[in-house]
PDB file of N, CA and C in Angstrom:
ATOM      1  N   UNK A   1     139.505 123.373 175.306  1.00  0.00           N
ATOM      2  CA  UNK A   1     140.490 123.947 174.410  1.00  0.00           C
ATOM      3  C   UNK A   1     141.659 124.486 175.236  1.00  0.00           C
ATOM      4  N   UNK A   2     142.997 124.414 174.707  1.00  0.00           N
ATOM      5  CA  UNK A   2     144.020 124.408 175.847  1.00  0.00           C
ATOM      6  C   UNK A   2     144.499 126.103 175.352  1.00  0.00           C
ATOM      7  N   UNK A   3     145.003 126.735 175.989  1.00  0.00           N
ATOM      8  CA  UNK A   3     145.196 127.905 176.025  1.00  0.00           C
ATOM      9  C   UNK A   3     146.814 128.563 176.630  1.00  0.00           C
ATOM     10  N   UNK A   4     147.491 129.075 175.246  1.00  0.00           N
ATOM     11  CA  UNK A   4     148.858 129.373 175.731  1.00  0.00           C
ATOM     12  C   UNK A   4     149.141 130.038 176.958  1.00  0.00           C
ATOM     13  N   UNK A   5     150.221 130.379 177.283  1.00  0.00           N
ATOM     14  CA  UNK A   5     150.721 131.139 178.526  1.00  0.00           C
ATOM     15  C   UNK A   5     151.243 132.380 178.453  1.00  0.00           C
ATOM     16  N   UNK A   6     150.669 132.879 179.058  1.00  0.00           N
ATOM     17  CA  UNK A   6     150.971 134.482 178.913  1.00  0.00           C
ATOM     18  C   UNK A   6     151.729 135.144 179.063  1.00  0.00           C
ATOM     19  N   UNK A   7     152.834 133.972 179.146  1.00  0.00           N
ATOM     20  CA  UNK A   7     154.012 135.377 179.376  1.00  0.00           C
ATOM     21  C   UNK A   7     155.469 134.602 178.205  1.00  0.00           C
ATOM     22  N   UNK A   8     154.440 133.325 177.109  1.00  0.00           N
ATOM     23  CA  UNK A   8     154.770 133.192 176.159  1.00  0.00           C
ATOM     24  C   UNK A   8     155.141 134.573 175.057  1.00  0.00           C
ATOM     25  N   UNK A   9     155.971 134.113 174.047  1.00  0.00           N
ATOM     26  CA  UNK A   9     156.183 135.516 173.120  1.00  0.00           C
ATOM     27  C   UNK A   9     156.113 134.649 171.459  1.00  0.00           C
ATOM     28  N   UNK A  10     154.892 135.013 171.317  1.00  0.00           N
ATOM     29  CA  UNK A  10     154.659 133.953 170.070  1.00  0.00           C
ATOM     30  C   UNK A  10     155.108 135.246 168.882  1.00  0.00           C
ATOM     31  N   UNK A  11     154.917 133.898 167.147  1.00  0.00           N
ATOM     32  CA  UNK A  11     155.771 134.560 166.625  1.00  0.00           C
ATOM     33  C   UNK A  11     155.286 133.813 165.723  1.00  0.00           C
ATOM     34  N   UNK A  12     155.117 134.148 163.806  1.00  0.00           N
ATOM     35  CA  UNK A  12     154.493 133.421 162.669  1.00  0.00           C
ATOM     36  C   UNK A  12     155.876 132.026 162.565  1.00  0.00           C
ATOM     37  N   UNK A  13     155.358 131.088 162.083  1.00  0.00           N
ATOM     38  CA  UNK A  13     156.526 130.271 162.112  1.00  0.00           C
ATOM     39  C   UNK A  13     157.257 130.692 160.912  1.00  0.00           C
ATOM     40  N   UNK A  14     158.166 130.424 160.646  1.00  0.00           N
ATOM     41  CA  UNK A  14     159.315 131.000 159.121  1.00  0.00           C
ATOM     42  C   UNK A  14     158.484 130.753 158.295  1.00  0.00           C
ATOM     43  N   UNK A  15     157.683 129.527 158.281  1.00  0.00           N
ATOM     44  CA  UNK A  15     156.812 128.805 156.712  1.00  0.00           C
ATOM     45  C   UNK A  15     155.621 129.703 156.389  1.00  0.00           C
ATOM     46  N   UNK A  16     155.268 130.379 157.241  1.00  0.00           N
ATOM     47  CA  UNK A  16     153.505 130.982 157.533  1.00  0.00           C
ATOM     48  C   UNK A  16     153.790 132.865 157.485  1.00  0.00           C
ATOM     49  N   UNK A  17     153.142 133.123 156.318  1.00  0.00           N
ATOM     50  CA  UNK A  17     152.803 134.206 156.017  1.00  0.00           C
ATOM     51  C   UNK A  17     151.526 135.274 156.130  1.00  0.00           C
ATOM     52  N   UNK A  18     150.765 136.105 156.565  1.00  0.00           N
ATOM     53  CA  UNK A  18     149.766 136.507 156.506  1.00  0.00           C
ATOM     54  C   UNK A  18     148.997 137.465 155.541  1.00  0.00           C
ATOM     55  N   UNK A  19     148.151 137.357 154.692  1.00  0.00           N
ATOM     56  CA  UNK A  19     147.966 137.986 153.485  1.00  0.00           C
ATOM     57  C   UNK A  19     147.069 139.007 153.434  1.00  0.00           C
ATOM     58  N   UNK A  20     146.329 139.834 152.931  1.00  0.00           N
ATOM     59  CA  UNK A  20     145.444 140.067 152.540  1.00  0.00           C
ATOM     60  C   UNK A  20     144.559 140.383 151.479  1.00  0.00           C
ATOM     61  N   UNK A  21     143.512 139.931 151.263  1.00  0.00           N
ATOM     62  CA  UNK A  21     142.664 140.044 150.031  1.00  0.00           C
ATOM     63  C   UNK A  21     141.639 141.093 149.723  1.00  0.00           C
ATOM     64  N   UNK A  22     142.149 141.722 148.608  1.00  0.00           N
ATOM     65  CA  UNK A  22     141.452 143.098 148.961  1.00  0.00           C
ATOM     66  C   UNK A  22     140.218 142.979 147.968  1.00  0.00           C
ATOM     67  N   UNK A  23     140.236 141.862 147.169  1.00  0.00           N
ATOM     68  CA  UNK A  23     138.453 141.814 146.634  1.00  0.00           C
ATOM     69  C   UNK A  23     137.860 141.115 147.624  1.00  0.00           C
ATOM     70  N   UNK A  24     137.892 140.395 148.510  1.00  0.00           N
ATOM     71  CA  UNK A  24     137.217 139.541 149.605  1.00  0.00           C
ATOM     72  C   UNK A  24     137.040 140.616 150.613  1.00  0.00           C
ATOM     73  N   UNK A  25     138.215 141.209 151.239  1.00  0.00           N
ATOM     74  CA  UNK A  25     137.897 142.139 152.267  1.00  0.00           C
ATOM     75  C   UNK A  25     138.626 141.326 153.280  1.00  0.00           C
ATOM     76  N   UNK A  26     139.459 139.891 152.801  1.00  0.00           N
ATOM     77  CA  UNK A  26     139.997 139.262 154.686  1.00  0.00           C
ATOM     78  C   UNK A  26     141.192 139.266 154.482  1.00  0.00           C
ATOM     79  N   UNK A  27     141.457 138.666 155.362  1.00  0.00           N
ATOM     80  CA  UNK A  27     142.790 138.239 155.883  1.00  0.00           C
ATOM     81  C   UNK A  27     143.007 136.544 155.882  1.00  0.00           C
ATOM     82  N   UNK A  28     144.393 136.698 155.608  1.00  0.00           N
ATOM     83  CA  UNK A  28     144.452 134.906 155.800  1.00  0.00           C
ATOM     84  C   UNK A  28     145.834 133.867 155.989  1.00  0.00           C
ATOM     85  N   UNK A  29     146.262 133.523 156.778  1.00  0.00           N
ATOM     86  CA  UNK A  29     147.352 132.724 157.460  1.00  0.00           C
ATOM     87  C   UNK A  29     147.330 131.653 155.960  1.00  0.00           C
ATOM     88  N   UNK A  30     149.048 131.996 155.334  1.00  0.00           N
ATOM     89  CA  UNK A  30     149.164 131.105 153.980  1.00  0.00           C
ATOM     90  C   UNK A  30     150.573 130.125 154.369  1.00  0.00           C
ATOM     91  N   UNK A  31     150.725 128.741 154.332  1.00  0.00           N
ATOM     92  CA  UNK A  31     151.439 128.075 154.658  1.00  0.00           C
ATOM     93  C   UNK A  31     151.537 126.686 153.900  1.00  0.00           C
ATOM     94  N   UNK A  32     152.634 126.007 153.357  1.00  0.00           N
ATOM     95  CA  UNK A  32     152.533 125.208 152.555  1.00  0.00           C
ATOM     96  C   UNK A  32     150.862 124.036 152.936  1.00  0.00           C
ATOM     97  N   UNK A  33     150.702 123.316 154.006  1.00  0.00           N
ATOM     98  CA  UNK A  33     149.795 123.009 153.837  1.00  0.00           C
ATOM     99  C   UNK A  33     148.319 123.855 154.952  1.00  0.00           C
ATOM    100  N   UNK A  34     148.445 125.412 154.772  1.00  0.00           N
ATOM    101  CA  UNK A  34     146.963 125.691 155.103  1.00  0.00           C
ATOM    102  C   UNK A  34     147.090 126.824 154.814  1.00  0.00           C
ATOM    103  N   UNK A  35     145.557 127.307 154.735  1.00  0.00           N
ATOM    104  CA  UNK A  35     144.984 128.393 154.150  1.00  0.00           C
ATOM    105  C   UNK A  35     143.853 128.950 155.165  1.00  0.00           C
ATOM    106  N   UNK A  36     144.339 129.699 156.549  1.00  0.00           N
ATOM    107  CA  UNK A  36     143.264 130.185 156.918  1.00  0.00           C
ATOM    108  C   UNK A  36     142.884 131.292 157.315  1.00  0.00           C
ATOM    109  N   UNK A  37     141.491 131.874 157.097  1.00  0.00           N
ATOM    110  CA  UNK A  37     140.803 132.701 157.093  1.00  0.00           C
ATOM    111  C   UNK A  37     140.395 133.363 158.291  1.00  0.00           C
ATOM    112  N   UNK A  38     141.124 134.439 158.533  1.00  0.00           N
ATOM    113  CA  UNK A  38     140.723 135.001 160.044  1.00  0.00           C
ATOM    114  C   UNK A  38     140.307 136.487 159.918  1.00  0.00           C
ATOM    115  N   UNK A  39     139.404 136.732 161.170  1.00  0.00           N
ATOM    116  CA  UNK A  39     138.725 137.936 161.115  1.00  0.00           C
ATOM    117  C   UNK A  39     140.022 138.915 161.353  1.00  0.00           C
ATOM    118  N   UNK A  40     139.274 140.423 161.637  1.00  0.00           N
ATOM    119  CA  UNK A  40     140.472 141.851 161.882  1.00  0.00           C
ATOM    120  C   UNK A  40     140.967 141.832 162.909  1.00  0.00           C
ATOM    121  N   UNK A  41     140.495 141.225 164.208  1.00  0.00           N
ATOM    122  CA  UNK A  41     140.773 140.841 165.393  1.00  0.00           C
ATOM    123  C   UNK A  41     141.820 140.163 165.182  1.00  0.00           C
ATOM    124  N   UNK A  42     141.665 138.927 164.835  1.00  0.00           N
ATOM    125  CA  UNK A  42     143.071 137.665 164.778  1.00  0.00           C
ATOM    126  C   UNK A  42     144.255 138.376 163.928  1.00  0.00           C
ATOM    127  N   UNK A  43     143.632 139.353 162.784  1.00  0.00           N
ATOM    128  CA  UNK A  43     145.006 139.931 161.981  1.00  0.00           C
ATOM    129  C   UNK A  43     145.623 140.348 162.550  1.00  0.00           C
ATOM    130  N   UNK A  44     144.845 141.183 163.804  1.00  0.00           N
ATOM    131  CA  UNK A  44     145.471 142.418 164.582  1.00  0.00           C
ATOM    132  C   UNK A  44     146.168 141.183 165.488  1.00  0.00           C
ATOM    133  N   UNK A  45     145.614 140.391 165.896  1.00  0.00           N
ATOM    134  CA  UNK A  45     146.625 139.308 167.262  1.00  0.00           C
ATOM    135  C   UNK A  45     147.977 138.936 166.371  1.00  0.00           C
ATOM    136  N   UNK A  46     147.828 138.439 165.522  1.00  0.00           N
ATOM    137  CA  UNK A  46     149.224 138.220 164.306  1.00  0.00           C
ATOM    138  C   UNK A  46     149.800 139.358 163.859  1.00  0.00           C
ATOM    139  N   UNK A  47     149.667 140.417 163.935  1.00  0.00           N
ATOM    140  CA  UNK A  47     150.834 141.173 163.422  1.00  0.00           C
ATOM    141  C   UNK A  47     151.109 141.888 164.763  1.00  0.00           C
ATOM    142  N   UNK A  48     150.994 141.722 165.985  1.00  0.00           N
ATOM    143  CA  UNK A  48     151.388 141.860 167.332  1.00  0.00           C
ATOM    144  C   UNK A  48     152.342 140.928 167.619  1.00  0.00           C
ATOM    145  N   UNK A  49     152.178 139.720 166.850  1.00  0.00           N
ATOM    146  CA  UNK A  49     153.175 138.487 167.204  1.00  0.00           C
ATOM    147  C   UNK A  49     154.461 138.229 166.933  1.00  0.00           C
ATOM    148  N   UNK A  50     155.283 138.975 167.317  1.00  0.00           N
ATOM    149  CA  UNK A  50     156.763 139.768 166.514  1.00  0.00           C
ATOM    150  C   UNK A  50     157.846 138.422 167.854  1.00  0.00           C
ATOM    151  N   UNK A  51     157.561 137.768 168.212  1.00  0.00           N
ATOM    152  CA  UNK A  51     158.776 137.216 169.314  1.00  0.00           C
ATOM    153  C   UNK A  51     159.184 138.447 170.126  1.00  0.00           C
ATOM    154  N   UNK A  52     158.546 139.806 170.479  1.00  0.00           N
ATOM    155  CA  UNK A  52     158.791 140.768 171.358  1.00  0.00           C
ATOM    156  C   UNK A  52     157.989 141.123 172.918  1.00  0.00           C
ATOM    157  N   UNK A  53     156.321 140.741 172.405  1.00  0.00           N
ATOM    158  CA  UNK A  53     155.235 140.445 173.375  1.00  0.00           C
ATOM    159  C   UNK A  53     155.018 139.507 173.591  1.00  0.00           C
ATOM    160  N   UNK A  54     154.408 139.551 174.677  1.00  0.00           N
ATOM    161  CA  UNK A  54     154.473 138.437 175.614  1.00  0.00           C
ATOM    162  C   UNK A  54     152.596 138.598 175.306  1.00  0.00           C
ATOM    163  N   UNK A  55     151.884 137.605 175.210  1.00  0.00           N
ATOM    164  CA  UNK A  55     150.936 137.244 175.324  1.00  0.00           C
ATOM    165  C   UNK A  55     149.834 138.100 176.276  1.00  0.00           C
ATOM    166  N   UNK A  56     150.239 138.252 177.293  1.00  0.00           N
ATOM    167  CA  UNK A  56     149.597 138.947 178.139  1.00  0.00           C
ATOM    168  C   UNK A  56     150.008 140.798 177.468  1.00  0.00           C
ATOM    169  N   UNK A  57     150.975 141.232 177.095  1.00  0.00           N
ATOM    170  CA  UNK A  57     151.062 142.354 176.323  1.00  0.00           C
ATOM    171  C   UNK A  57     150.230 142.632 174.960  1.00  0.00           C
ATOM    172  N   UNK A  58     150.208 141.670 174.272  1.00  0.00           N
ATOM    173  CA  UNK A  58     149.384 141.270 173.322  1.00  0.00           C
ATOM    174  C   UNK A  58     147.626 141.708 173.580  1.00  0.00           C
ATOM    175  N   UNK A  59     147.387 141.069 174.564  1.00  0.00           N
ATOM    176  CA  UNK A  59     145.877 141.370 175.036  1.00  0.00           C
ATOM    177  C   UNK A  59     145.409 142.715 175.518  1.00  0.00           C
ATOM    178  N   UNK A  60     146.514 143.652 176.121  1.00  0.00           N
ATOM    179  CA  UNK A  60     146.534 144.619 176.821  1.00  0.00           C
ATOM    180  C   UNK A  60     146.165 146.020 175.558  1.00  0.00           C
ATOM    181  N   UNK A  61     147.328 145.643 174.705  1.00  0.00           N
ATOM    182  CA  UNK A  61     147.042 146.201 173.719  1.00  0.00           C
ATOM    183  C   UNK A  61     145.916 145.724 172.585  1.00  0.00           C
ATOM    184  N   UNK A  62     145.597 145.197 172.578  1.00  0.00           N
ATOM    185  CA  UNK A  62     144.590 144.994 171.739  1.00  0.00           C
ATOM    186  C   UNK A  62     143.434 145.465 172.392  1.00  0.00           C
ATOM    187  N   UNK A  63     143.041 145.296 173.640  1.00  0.00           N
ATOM    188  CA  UNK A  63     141.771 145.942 174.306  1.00  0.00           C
ATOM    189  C   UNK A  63     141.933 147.828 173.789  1.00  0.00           C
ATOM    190  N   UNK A  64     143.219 148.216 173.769  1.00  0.00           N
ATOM    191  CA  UNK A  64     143.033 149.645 173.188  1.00  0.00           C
ATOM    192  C   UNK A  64     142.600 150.120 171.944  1.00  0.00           C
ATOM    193  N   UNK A  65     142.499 148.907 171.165  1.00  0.00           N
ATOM    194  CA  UNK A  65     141.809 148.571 169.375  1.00  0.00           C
ATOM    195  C   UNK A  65     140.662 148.482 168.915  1.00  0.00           C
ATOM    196  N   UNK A  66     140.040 147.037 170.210  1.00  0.00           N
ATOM    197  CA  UNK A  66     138.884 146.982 169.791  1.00  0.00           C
ATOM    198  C   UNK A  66     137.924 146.883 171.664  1.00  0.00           C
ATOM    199  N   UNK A  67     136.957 146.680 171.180  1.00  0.00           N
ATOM    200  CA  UNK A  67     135.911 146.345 172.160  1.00  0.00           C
ATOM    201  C   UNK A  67     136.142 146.018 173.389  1.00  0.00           C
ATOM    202  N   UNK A  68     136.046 144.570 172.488  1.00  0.00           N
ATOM    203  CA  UNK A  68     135.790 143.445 173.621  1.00  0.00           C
ATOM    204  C   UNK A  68     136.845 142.367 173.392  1.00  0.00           C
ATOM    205  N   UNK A  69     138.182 142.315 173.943  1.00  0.00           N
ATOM    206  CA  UNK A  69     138.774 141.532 173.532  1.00  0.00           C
ATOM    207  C   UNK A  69     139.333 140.978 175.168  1.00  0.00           C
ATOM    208  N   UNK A  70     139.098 139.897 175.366  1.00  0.00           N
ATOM    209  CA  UNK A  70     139.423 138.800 176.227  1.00  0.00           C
ATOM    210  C   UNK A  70     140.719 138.465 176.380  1.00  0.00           C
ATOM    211  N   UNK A  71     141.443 138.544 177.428  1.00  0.00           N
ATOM    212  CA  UNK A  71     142.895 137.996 177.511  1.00  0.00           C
ATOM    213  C   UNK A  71     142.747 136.523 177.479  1.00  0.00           C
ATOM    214  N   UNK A  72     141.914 135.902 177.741  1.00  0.00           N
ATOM    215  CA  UNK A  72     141.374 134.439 176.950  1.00  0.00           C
ATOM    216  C   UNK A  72     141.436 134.061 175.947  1.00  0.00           C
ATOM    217  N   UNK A  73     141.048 135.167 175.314  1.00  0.00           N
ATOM    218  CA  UNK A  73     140.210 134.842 173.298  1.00  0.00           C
ATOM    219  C   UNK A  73     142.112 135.073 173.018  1.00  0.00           C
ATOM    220  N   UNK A  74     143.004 135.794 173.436  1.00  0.00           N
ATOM    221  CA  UNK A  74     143.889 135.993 172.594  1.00  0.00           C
ATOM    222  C   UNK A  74     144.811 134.579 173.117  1.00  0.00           C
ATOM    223  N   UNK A  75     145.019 134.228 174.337  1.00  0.00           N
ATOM    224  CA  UNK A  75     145.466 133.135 174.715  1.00  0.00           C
ATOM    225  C   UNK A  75     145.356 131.837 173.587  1.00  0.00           C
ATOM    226  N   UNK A  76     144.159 131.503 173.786  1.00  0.00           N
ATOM    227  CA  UNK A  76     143.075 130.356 172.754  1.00  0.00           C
ATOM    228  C   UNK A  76     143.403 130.462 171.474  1.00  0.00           C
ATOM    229  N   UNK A  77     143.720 131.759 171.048  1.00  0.00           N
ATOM    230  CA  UNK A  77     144.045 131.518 169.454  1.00  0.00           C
ATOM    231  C   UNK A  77     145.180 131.770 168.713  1.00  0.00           C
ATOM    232  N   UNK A  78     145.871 132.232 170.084  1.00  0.00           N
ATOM    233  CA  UNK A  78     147.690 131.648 169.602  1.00  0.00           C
ATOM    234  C   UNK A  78     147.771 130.037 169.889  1.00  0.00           C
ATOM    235  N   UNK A  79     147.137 129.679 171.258  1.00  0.00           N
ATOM    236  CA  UNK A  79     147.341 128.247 171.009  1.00  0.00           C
ATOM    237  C   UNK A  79     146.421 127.372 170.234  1.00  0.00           C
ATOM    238  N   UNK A  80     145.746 127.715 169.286  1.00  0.00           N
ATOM    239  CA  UNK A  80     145.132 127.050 168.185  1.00  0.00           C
ATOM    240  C   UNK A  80     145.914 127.395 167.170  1.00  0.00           C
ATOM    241  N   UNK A  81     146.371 128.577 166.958  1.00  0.00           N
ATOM    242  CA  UNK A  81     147.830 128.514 165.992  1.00  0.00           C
ATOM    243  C   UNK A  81     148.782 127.668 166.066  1.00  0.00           C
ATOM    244  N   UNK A  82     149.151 127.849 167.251  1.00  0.00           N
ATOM    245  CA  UNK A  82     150.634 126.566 167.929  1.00  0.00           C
ATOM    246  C   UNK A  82     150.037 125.162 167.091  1.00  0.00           C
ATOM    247  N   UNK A  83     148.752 124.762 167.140  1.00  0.00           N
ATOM    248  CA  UNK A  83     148.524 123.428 166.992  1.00  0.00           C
ATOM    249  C   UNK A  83     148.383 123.353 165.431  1.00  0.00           C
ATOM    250  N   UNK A  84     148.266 124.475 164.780  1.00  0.00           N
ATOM    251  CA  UNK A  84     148.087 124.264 163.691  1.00  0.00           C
ATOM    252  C   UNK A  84     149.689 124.208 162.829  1.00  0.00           C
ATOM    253  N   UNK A  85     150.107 124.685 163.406  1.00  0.00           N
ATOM    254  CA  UNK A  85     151.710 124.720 162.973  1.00  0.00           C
ATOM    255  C   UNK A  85     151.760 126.054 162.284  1.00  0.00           C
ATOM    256  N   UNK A  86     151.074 127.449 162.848  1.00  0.00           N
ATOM    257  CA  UNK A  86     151.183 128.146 162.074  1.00  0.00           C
ATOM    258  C   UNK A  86     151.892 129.390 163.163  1.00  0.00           C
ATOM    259  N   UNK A  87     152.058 128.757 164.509  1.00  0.00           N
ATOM    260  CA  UNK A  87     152.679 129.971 165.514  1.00  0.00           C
ATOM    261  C   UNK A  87     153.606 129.196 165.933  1.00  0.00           C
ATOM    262  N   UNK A  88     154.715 129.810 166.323  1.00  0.00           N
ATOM    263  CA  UNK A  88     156.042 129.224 167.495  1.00  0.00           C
ATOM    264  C   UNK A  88     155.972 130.355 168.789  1.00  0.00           C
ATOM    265  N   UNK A  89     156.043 129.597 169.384  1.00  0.00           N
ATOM    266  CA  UNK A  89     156.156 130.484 171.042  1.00  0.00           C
ATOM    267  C   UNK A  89     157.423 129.871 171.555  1.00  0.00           C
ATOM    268  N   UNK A  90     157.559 131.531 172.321  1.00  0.00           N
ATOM    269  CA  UNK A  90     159.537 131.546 173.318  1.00  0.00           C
ATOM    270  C   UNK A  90     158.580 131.548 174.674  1.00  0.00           C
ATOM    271  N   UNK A  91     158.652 130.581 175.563  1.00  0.00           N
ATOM    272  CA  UNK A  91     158.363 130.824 176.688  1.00  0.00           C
ATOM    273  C   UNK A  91     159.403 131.489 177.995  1.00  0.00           C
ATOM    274  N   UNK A  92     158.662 132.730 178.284  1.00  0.00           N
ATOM    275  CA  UNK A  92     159.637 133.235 179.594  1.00  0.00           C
ATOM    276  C   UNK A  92     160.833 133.414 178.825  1.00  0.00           C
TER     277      UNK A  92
END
């Protein structure tokens, strides 16, 4: 699995909105063609994703949130966003 660069500054694309459902309890990336379902972790990686942090800022702060959060795991799932067409990244 290929994994963005960290000193990328990702960002929701214009089309992709993030919702939440308060009889379900989730969260969820809404875009003409997808609908997906991500835990509090990924909400928290997406509403960090302003085109201001840099990827590696992103991770730094999020370890102050939760647990166990991997400057990997946050890498991996902006660039599984990128592929989904649901993130744009400014590199450098």
């Amino acid at each position: 699995m290929e994994t963005a660069d960290l000193n990328a500054r990702p960002r929701l694309a214009p089309h992709v909105r993030m919702v939440f459902n308060a009889a379900r309890g989730e969260h969820a990336l809404l875009s003409p063609e997808l609908i997906w379902v991500i835990n509090a972790t990924g909400a928290a990686i997406v509403e960090l994703c302003d085109a201001k942090r840099t990827i590696a800022e992103i991770a730094v702060e999020l370890r102050g949130q939760f647990d166990q959060v991997a400057e990997g795991d946050v890498q991996r799932f902006v660039a599984d966003l990128v592929t989904k067409h649901g993130m744009e990244v400014d590199h450098g």
